[in-house]
PDB file of N, CA and C in Angstrom:
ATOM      1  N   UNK A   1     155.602  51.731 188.713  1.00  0.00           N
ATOM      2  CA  UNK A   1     156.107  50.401 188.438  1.00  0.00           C
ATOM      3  C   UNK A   1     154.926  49.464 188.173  1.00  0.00           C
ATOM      4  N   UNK A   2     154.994  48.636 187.119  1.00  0.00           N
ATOM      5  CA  UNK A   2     153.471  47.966 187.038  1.00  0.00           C
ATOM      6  C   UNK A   2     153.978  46.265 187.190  1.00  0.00           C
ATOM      7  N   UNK A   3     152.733  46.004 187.885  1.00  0.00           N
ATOM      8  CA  UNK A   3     152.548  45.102 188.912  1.00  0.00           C
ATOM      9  C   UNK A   3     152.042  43.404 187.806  1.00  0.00           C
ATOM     10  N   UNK A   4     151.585  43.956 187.042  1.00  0.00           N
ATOM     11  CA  UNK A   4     150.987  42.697 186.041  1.00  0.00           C
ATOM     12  C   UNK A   4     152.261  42.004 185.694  1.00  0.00           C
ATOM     13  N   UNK A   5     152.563  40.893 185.197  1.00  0.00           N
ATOM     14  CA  UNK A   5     153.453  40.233 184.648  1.00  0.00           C
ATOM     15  C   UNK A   5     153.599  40.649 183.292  1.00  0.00           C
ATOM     16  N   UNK A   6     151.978  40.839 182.553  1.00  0.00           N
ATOM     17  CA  UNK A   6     152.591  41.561 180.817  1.00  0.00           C
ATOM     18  C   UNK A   6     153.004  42.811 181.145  1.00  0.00           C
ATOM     19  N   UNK A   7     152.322  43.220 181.760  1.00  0.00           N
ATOM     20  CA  UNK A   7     153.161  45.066 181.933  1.00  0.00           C
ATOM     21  C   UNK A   7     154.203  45.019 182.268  1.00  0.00           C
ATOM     22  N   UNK A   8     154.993  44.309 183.136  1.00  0.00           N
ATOM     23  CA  UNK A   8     156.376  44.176 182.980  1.00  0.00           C
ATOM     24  C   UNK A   8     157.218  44.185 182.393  1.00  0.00           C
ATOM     25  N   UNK A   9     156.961  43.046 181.311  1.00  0.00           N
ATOM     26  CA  UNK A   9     157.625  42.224 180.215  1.00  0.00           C
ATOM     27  C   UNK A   9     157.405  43.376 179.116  1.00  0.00           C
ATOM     28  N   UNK A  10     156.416  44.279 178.771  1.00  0.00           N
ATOM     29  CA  UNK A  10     155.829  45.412 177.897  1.00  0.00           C
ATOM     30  C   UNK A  10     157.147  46.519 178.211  1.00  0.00           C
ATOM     31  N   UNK A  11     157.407  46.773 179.608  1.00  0.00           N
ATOM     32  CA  UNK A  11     158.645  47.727 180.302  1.00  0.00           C
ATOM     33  C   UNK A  11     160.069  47.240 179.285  1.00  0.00           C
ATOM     34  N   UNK A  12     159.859  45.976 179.749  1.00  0.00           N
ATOM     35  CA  UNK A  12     161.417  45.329 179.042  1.00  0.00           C
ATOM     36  C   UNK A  12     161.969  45.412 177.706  1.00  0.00           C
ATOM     37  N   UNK A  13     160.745  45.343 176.625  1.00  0.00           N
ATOM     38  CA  UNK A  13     160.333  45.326 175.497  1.00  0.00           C
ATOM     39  C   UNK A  13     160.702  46.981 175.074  1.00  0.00           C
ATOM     40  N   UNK A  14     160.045  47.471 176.076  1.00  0.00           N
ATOM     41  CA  UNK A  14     160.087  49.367 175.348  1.00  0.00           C
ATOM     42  C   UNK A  14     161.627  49.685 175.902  1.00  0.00           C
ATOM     43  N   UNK A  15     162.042  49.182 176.495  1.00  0.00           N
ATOM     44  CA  UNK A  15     163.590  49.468 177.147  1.00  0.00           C
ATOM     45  C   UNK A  15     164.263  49.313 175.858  1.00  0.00           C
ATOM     46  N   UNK A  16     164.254  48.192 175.368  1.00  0.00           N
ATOM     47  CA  UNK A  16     164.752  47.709 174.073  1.00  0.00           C
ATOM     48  C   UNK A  16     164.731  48.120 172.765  1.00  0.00           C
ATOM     49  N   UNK A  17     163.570  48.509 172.753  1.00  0.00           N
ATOM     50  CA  UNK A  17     162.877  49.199 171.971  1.00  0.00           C
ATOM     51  C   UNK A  17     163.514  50.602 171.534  1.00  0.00           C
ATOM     52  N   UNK A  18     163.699  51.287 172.462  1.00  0.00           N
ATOM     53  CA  UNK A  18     164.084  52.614 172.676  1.00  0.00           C
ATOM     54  C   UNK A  18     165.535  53.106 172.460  1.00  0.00           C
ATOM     55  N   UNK A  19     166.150  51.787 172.881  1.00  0.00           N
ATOM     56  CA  UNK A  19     167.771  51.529 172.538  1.00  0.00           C
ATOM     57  C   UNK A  19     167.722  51.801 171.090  1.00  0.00           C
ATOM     58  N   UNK A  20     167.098  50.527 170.350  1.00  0.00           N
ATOM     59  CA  UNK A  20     167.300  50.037 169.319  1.00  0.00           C
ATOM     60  C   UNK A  20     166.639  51.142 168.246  1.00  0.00           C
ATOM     61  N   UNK A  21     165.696  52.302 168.977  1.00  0.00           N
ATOM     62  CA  UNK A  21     165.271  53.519 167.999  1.00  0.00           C
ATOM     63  C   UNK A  21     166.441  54.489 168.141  1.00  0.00           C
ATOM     64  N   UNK A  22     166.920  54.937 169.091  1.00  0.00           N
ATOM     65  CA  UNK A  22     167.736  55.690 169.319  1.00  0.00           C
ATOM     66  C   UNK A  22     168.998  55.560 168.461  1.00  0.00           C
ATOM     67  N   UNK A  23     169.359  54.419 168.552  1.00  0.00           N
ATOM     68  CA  UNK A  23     170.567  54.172 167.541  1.00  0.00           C
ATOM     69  C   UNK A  23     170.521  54.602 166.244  1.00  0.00           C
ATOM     70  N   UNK A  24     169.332  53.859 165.709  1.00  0.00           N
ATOM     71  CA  UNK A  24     168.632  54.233 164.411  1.00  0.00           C
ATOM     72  C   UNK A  24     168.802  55.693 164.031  1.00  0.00           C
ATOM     73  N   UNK A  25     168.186  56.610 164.711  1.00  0.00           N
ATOM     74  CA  UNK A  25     167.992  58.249 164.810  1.00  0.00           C
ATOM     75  C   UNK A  25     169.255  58.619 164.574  1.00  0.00           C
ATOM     76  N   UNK A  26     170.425  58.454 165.338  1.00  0.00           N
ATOM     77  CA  UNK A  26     171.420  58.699 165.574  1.00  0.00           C
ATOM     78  C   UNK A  26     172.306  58.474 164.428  1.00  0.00           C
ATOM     79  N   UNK A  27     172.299  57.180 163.667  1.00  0.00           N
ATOM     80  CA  UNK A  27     172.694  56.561 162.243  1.00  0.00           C
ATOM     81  C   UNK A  27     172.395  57.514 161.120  1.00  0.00           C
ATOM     82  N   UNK A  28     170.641  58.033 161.305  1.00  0.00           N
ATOM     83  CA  UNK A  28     170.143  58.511 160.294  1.00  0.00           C
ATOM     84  C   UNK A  28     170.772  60.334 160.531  1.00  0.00           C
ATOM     85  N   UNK A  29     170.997  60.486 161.670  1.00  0.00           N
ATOM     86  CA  UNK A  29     171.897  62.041 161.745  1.00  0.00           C
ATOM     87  C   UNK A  29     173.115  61.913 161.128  1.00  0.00           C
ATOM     88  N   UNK A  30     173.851  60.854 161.666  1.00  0.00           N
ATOM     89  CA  UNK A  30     175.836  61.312 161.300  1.00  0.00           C
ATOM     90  C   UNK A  30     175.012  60.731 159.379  1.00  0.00           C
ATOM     91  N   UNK A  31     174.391  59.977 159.133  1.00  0.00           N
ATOM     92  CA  UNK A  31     174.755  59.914 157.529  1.00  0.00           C
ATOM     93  C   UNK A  31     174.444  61.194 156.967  1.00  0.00           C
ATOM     94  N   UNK A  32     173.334  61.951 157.452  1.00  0.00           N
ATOM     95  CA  UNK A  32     172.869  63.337 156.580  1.00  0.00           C
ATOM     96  C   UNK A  32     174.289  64.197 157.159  1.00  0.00           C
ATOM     97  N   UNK A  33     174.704  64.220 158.348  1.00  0.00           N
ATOM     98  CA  UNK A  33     175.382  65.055 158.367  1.00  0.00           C
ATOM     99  C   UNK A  33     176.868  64.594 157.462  1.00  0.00           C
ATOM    100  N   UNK A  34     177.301  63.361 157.145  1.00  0.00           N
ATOM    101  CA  UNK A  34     178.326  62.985 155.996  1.00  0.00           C
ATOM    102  C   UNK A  34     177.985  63.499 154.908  1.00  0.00           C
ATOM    103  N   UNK A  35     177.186  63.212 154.523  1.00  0.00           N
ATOM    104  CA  UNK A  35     176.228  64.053 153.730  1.00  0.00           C
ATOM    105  C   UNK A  35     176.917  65.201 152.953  1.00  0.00           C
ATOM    106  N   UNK A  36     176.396  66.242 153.599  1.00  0.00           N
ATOM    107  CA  UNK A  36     176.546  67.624 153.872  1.00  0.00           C
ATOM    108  C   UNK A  36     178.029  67.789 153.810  1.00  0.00           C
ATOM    109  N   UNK A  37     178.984  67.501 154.942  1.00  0.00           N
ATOM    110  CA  UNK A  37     179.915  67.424 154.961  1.00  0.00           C
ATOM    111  C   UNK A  37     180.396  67.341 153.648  1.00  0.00           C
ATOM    112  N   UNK A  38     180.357  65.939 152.732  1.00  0.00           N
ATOM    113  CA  UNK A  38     181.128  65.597 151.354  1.00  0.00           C
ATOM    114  C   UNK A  38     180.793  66.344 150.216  1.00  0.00           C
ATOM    115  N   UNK A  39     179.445  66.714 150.624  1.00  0.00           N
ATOM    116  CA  UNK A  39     179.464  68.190 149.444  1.00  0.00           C
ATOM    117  C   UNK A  39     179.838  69.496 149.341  1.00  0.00           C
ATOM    118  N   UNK A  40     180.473  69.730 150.611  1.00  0.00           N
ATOM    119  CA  UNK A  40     180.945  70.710 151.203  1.00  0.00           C
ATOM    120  C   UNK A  40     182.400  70.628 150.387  1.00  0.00           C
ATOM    121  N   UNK A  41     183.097  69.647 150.975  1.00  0.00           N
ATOM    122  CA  UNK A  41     184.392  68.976 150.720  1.00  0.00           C
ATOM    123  C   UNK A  41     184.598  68.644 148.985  1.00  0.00           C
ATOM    124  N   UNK A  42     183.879  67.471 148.596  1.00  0.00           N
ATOM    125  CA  UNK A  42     184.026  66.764 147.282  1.00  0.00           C
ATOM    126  C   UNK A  42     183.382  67.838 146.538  1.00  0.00           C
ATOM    127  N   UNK A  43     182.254  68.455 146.757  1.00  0.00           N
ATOM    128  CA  UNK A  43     181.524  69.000 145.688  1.00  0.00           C
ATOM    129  C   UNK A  43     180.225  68.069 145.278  1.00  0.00           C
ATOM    130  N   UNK A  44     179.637  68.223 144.364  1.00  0.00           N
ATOM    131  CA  UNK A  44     178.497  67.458 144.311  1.00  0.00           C
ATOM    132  C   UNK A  44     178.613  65.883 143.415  1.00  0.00           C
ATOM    133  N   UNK A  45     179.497  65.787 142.329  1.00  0.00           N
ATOM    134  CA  UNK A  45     180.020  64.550 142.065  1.00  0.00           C
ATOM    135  C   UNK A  45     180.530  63.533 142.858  1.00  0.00           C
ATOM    136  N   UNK A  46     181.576  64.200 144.062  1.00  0.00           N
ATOM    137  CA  UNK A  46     181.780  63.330 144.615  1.00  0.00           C
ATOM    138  C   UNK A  46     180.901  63.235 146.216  1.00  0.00           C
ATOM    139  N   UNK A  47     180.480  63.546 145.952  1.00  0.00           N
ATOM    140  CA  UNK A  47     178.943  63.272 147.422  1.00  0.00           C
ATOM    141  C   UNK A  47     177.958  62.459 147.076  1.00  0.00           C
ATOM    142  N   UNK A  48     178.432  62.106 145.717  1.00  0.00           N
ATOM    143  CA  UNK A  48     177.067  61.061 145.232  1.00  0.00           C
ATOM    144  C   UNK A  48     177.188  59.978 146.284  1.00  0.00           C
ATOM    145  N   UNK A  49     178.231  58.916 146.317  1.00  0.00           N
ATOM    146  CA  UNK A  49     178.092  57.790 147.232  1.00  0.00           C
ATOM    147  C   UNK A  49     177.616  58.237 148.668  1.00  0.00           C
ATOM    148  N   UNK A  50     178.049  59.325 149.784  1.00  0.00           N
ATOM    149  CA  UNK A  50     177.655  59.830 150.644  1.00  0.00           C
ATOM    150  C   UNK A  50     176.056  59.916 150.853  1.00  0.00           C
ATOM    151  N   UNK A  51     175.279  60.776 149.609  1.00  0.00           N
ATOM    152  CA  UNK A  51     173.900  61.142 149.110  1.00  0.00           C
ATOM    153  C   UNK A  51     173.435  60.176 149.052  1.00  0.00           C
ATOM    154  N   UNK A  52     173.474  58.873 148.685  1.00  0.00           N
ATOM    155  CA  UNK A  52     173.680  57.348 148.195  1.00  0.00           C
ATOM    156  C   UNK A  52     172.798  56.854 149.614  1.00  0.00           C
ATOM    157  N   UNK A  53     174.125  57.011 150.319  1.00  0.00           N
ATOM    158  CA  UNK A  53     174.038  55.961 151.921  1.00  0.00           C
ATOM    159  C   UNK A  53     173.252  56.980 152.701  1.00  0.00           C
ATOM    160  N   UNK A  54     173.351  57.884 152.804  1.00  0.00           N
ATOM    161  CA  UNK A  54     172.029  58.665 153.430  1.00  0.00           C
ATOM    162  C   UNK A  54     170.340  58.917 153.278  1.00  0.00           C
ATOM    163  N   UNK A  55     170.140  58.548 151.825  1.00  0.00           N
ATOM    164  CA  UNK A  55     169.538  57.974 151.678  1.00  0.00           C
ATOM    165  C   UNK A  55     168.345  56.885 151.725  1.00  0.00           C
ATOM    166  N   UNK A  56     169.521  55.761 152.104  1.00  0.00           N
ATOM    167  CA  UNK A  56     169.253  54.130 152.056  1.00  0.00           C
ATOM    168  C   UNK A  56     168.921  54.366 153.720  1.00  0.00           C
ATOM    169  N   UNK A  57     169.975  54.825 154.578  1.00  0.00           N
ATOM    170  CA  UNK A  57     169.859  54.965 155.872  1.00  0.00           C
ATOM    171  C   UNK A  57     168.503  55.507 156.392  1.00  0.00           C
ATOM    172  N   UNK A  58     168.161  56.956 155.725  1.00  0.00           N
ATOM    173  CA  UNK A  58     166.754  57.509 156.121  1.00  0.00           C
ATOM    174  C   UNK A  58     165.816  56.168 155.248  1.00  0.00           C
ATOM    175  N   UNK A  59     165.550  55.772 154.164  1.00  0.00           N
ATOM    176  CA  UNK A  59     164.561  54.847 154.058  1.00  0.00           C
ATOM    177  C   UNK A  59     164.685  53.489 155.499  1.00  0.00           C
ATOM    178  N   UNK A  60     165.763  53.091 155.390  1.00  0.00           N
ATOM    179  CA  UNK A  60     166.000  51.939 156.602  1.00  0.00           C
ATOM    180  C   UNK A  60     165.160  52.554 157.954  1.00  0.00           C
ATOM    181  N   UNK A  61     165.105  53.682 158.217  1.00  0.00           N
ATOM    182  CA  UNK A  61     164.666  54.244 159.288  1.00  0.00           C
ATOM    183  C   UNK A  61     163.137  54.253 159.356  1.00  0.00           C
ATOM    184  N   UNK A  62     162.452  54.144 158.049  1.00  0.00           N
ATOM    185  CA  UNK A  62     161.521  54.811 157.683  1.00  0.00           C
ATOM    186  C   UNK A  62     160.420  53.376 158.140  1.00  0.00           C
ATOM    187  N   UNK A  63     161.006  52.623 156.886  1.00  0.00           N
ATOM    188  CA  UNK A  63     160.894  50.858 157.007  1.00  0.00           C
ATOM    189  C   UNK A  63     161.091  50.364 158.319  1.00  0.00           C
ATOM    190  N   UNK A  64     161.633  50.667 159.121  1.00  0.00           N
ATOM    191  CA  UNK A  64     161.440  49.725 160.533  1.00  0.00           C
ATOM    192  C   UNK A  64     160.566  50.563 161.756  1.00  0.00           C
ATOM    193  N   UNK A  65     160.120  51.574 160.755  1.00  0.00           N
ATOM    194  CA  UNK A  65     159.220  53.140 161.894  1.00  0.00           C
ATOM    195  C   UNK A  65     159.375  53.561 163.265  1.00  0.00           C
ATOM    196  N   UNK A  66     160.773  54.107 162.685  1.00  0.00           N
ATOM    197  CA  UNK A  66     161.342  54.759 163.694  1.00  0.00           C
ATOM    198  C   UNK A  66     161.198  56.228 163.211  1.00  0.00           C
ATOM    199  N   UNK A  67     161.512  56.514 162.100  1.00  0.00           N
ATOM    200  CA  UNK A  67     160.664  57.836 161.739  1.00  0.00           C
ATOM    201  C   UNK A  67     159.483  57.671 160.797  1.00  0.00           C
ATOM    202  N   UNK A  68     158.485  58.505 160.557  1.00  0.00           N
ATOM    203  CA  UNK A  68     157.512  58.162 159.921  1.00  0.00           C
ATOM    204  C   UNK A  68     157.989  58.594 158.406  1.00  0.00           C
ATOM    205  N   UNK A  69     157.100  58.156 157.365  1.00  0.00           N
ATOM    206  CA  UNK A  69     157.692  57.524 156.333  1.00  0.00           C
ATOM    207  C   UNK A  69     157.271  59.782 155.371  1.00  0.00           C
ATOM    208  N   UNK A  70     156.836  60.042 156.233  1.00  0.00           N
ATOM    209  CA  UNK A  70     156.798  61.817 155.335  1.00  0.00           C
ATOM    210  C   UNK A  70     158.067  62.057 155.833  1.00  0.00           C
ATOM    211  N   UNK A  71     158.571  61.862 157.303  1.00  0.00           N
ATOM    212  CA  UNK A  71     159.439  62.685 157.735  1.00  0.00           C
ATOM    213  C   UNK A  71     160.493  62.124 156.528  1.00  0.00           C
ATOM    214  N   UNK A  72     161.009  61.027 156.185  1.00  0.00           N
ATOM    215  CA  UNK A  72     161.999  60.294 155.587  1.00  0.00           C
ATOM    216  C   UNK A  72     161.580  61.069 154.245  1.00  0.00           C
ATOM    217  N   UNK A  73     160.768  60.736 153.827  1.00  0.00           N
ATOM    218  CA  UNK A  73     160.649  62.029 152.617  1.00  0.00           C
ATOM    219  C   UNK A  73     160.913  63.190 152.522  1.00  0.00           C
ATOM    220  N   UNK A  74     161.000  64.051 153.779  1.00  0.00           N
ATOM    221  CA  UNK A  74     160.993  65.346 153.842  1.00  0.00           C
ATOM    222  C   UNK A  74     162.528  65.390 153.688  1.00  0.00           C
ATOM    223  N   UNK A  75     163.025  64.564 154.915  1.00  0.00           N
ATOM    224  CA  UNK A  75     164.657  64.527 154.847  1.00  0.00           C
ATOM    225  C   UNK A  75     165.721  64.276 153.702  1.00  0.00           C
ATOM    226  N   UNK A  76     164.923  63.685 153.244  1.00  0.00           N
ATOM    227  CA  UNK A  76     165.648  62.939 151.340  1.00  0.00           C
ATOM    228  C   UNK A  76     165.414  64.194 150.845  1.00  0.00           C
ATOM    229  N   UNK A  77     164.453  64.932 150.087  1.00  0.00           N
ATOM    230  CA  UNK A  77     163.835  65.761 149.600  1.00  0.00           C
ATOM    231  C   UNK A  77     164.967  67.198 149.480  1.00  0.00           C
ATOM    232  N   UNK A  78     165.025  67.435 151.430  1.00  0.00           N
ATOM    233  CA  UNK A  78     166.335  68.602 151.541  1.00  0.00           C
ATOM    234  C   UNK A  78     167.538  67.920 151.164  1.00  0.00           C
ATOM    235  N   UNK A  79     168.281  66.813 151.337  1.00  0.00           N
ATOM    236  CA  UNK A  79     169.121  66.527 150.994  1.00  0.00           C
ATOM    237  C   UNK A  79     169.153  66.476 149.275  1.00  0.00           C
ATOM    238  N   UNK A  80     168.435  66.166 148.666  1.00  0.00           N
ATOM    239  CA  UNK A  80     168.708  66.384 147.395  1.00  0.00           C
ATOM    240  C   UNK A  80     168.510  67.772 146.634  1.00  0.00           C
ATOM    241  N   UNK A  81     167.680  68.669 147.134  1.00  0.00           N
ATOM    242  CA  UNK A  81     167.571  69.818 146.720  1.00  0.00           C
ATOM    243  C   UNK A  81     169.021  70.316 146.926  1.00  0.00           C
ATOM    244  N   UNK A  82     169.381  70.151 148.285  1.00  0.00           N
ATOM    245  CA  UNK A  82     171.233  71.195 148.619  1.00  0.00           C
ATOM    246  C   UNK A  82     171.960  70.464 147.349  1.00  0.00           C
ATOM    247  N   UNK A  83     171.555  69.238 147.153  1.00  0.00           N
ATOM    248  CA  UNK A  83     172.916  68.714 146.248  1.00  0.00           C
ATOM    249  C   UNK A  83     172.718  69.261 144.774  1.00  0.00           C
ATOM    250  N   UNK A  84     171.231  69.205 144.202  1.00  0.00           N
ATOM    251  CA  UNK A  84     171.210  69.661 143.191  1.00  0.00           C
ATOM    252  C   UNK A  84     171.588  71.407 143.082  1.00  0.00           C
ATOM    253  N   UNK A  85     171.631  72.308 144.095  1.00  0.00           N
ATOM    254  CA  UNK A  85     171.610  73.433 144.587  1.00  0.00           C
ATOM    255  C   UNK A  85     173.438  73.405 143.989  1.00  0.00           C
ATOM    256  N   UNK A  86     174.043  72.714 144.440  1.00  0.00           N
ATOM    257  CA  UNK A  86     175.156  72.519 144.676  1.00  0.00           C
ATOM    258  C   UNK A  86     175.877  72.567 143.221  1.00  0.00           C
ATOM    259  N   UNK A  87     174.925  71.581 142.723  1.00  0.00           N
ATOM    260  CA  UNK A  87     175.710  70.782 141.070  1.00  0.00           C
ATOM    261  C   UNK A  87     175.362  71.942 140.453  1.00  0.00           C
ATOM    262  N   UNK A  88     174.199  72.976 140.182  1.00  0.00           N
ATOM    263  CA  UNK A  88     173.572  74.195 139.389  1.00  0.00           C
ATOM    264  C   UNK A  88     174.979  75.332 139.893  1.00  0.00           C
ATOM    265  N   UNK A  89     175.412  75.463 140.992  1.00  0.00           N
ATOM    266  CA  UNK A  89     176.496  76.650 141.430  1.00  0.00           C
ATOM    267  C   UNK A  89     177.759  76.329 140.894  1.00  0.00           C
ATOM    268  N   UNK A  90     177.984  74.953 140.724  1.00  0.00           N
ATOM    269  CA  UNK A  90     179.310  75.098 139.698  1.00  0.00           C
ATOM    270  C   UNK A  90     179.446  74.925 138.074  1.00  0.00           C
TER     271      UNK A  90
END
């Protein structure tokens, strides 16, 4: 437990902090996994809007550095390879 008044207030801050990453992470999972899902389902035309917001979501993640900005690349990267994977099989 730290005893300083900023180290405290630093505790309170990362409490918050941690919320507010976690959510993020969590956002940036269910969209890849919609994702996936709608190309599964729609096929690859209609997963565009899905592909779209998953996307925007991993950059949003990237931009407020909660993941680092390769990982957000890496993640876009597989997501568009399955889709183009997808559009080439039919």
């Amino acid at each position: 437990m730290p005893n300083i008044k900023s180290a405290k207030k630093r505790v309170k801050t990362m409490r918050v902090r941690t919320l507010r990453n976690a959510a993020i992470k969590s956002s940036v999972k269910t969209a890849i996994r919609r994702s996936n899902e709608a190309l599964v389902q729609a096929g690859p035309e209609g997963s565009v809007d899905e592909l779209n917001r998953a996307f925007s979501t991993v950059d949003r993640a990237a931009r407020k550095g909660v993941i680092h900005k390769n990982q957000a690349a890496r993640r876009k990267s597989r997501l568009a390879r399955r889709a183009n994977k997808a559009a080439q099989a039919e």
